[in-house]
N, C-alpha and C. Protein backbone atom coordinates (compact mmCIF):
# COMPACT_ATOMS: atom_id res chain seq x y z
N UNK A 1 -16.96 8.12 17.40
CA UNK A 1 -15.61 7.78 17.78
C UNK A 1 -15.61 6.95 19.07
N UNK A 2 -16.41 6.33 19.22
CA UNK A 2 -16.63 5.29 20.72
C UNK A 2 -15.92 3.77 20.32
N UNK A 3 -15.09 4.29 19.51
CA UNK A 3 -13.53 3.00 19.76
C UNK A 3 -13.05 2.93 20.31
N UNK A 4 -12.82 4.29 20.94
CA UNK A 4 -11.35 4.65 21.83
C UNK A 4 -11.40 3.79 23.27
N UNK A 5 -12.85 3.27 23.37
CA UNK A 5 -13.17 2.77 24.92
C UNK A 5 -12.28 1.28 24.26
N UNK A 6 -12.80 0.73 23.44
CA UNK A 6 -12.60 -0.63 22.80
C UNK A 6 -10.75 -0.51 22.88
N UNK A 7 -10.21 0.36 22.43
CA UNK A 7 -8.52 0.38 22.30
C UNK A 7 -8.04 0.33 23.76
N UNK A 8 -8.88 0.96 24.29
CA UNK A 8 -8.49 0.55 26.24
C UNK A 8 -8.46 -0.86 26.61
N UNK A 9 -9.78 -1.32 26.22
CA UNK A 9 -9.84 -2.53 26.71
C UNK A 9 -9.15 -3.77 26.20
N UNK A 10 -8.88 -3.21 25.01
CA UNK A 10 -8.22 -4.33 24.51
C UNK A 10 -6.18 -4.47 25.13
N UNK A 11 -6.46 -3.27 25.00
CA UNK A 11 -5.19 -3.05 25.66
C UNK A 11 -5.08 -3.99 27.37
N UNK A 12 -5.93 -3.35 27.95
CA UNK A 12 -5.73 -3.87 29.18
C UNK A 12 -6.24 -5.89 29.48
N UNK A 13 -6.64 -6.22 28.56
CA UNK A 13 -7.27 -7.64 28.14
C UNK A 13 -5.67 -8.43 27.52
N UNK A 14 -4.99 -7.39 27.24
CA UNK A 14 -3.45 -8.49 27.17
C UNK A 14 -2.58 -8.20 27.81
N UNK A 15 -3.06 -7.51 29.04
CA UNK A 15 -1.89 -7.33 30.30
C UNK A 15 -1.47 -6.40 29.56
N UNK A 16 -1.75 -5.22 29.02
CA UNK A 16 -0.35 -4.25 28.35
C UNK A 16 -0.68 -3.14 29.30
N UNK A 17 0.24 -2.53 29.50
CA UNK A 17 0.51 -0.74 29.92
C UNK A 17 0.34 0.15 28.77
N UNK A 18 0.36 1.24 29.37
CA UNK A 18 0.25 2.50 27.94
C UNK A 18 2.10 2.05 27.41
N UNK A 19 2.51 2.09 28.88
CA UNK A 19 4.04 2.41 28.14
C UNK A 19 4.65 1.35 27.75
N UNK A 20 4.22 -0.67 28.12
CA UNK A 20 4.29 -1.30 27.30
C UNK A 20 3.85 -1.24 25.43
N UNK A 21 2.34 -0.72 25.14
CA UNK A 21 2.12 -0.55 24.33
C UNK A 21 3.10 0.08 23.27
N UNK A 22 3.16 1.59 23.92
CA UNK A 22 4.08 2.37 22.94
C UNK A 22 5.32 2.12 22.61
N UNK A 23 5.96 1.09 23.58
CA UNK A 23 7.15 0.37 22.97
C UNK A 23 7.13 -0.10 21.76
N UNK A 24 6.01 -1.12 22.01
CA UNK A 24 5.98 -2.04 21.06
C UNK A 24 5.48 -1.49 19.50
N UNK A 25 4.82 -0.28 19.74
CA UNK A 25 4.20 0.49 18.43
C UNK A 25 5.31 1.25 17.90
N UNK A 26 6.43 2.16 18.99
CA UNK A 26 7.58 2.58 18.68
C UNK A 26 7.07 4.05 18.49
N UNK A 27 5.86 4.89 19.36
CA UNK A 27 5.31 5.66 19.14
C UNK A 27 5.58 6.50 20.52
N UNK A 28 4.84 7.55 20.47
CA UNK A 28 5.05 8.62 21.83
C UNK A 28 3.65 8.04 22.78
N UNK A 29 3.90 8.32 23.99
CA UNK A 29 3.17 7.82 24.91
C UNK A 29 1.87 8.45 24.95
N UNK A 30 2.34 10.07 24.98
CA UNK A 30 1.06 11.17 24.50
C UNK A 30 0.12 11.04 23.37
N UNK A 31 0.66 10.50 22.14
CA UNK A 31 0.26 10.49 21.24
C UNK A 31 -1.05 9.40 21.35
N UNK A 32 -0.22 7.96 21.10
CA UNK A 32 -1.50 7.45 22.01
C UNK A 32 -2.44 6.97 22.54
N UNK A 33 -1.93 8.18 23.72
CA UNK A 33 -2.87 8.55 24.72
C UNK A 33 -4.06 9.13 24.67
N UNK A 34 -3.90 9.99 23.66
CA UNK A 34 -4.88 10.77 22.53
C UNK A 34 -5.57 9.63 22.04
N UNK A 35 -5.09 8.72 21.43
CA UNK A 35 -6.27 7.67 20.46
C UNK A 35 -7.20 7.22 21.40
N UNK A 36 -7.20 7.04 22.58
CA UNK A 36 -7.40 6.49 23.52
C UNK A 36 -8.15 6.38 24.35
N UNK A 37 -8.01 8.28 24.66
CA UNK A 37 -9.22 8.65 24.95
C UNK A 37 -10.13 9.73 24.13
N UNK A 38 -10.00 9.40 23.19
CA UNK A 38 -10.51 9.97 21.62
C UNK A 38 -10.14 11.35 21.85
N UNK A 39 -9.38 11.79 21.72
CA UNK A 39 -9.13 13.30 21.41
C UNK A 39 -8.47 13.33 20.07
N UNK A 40 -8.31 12.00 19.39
CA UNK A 40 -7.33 12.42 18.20
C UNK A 40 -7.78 10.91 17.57
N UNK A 41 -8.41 11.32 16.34
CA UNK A 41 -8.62 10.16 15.06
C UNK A 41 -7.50 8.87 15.09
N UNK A 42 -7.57 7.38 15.00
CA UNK A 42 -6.65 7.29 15.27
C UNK A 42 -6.18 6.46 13.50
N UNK A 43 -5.28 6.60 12.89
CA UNK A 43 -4.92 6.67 11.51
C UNK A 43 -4.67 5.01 11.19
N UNK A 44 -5.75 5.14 10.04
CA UNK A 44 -6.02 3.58 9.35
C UNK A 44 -4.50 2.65 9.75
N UNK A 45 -3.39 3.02 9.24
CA UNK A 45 -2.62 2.08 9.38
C UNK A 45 -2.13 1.74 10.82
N UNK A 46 -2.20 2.35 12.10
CA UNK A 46 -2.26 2.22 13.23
C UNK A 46 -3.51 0.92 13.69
N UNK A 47 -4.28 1.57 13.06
CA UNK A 47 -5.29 0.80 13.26
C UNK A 47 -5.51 -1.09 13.06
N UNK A 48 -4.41 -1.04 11.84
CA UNK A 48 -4.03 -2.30 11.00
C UNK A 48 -3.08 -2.78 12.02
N UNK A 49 -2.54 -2.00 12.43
CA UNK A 49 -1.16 -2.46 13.37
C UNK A 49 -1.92 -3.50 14.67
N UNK A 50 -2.79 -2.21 15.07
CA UNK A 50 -3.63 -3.04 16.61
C UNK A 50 -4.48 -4.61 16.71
N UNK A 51 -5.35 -4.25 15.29
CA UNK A 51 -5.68 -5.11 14.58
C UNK A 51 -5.18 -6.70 15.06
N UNK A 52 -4.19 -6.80 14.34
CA UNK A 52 -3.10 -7.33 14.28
C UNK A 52 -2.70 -8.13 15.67
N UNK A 53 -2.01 -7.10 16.10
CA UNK A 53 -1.56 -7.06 17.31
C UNK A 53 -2.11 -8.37 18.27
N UNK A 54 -3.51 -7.45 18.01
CA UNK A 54 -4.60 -8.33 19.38
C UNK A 54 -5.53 -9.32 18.64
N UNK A 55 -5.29 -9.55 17.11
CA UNK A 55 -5.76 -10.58 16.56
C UNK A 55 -7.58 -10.19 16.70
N UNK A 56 -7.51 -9.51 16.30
CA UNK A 56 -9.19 -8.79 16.07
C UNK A 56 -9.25 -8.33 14.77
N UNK A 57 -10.71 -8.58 14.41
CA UNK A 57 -11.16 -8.30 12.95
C UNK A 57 -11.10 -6.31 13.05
N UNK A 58 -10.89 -5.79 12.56
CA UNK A 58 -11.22 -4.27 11.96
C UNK A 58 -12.15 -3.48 12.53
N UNK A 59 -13.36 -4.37 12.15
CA UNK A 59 -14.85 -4.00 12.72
C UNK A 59 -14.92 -3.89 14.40
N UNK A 60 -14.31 -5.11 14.90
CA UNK A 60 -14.46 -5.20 15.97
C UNK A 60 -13.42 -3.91 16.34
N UNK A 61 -12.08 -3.59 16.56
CA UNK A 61 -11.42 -2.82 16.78
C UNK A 61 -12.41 -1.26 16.78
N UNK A 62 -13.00 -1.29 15.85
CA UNK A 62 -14.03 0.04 15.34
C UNK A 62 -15.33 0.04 16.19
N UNK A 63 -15.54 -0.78 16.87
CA UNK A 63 -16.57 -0.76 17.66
C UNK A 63 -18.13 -1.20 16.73
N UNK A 64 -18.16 -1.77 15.81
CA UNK A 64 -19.04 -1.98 15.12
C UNK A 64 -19.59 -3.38 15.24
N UNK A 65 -19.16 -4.00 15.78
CA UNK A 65 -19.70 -5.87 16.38
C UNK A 65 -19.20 -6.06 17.54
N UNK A 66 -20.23 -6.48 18.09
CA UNK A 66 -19.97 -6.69 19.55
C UNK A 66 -19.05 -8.13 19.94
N UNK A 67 -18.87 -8.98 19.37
CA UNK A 67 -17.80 -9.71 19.43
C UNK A 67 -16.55 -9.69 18.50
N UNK A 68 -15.51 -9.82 19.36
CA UNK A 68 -14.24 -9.64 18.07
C UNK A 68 -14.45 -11.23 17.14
N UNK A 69 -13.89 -11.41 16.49
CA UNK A 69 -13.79 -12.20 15.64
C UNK A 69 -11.73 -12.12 14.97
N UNK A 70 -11.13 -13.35 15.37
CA UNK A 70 -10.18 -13.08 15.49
C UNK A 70 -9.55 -13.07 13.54
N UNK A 71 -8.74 -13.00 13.09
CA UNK A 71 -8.23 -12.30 12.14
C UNK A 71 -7.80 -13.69 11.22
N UNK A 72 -8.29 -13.86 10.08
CA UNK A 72 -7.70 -15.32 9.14
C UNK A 72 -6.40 -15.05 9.24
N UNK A 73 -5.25 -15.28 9.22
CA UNK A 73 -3.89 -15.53 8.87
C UNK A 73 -4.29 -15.47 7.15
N UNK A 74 -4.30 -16.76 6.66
CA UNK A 74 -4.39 -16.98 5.42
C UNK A 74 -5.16 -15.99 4.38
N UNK A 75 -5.67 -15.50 5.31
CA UNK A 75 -6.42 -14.39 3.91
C UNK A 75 -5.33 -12.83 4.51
N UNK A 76 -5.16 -12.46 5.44
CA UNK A 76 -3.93 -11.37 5.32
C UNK A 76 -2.51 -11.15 4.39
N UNK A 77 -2.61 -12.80 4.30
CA UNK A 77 -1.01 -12.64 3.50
C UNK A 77 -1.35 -12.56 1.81
């Protein structure tokens, strides 16, 4: 579960706050806060959301390649 470092950083790599974040996810701050600092799995479609978000491939989000690789448009839709 050594994503949770990667969801920090990515977070803090677009200027966001926790409590910017959770706006924008429309989620509890605690909650998370938990993904975050791994105390709590954080659920595939969340995951799609961040993804997204920060324009990172999956893998990368997952900690599994050391460079992100940003996200086709054209193959999502």
């Amino acid at each position: 579960m050594a994503y949770y470092r990667r969801l920090r950083d990515l977070r803090e790599d677009h200027d966001l706050t926790q409590n910017q974040l959770v706006e924008i996810l429309k989620m509890h701050k605690t909650t998370y806060t938990n993904y975050e600092q791994g105390k709590r799995e954080l659920p595939f479609e969340l995951a799609i959301r961040l993804a997204k978000l920060y324009n990172v491939s999956l893998d990368y989000l997952a900690d599994l390649i050391p460079q992100p690789r940003p996200i086709d448009d054209k193959k999502t839709r």
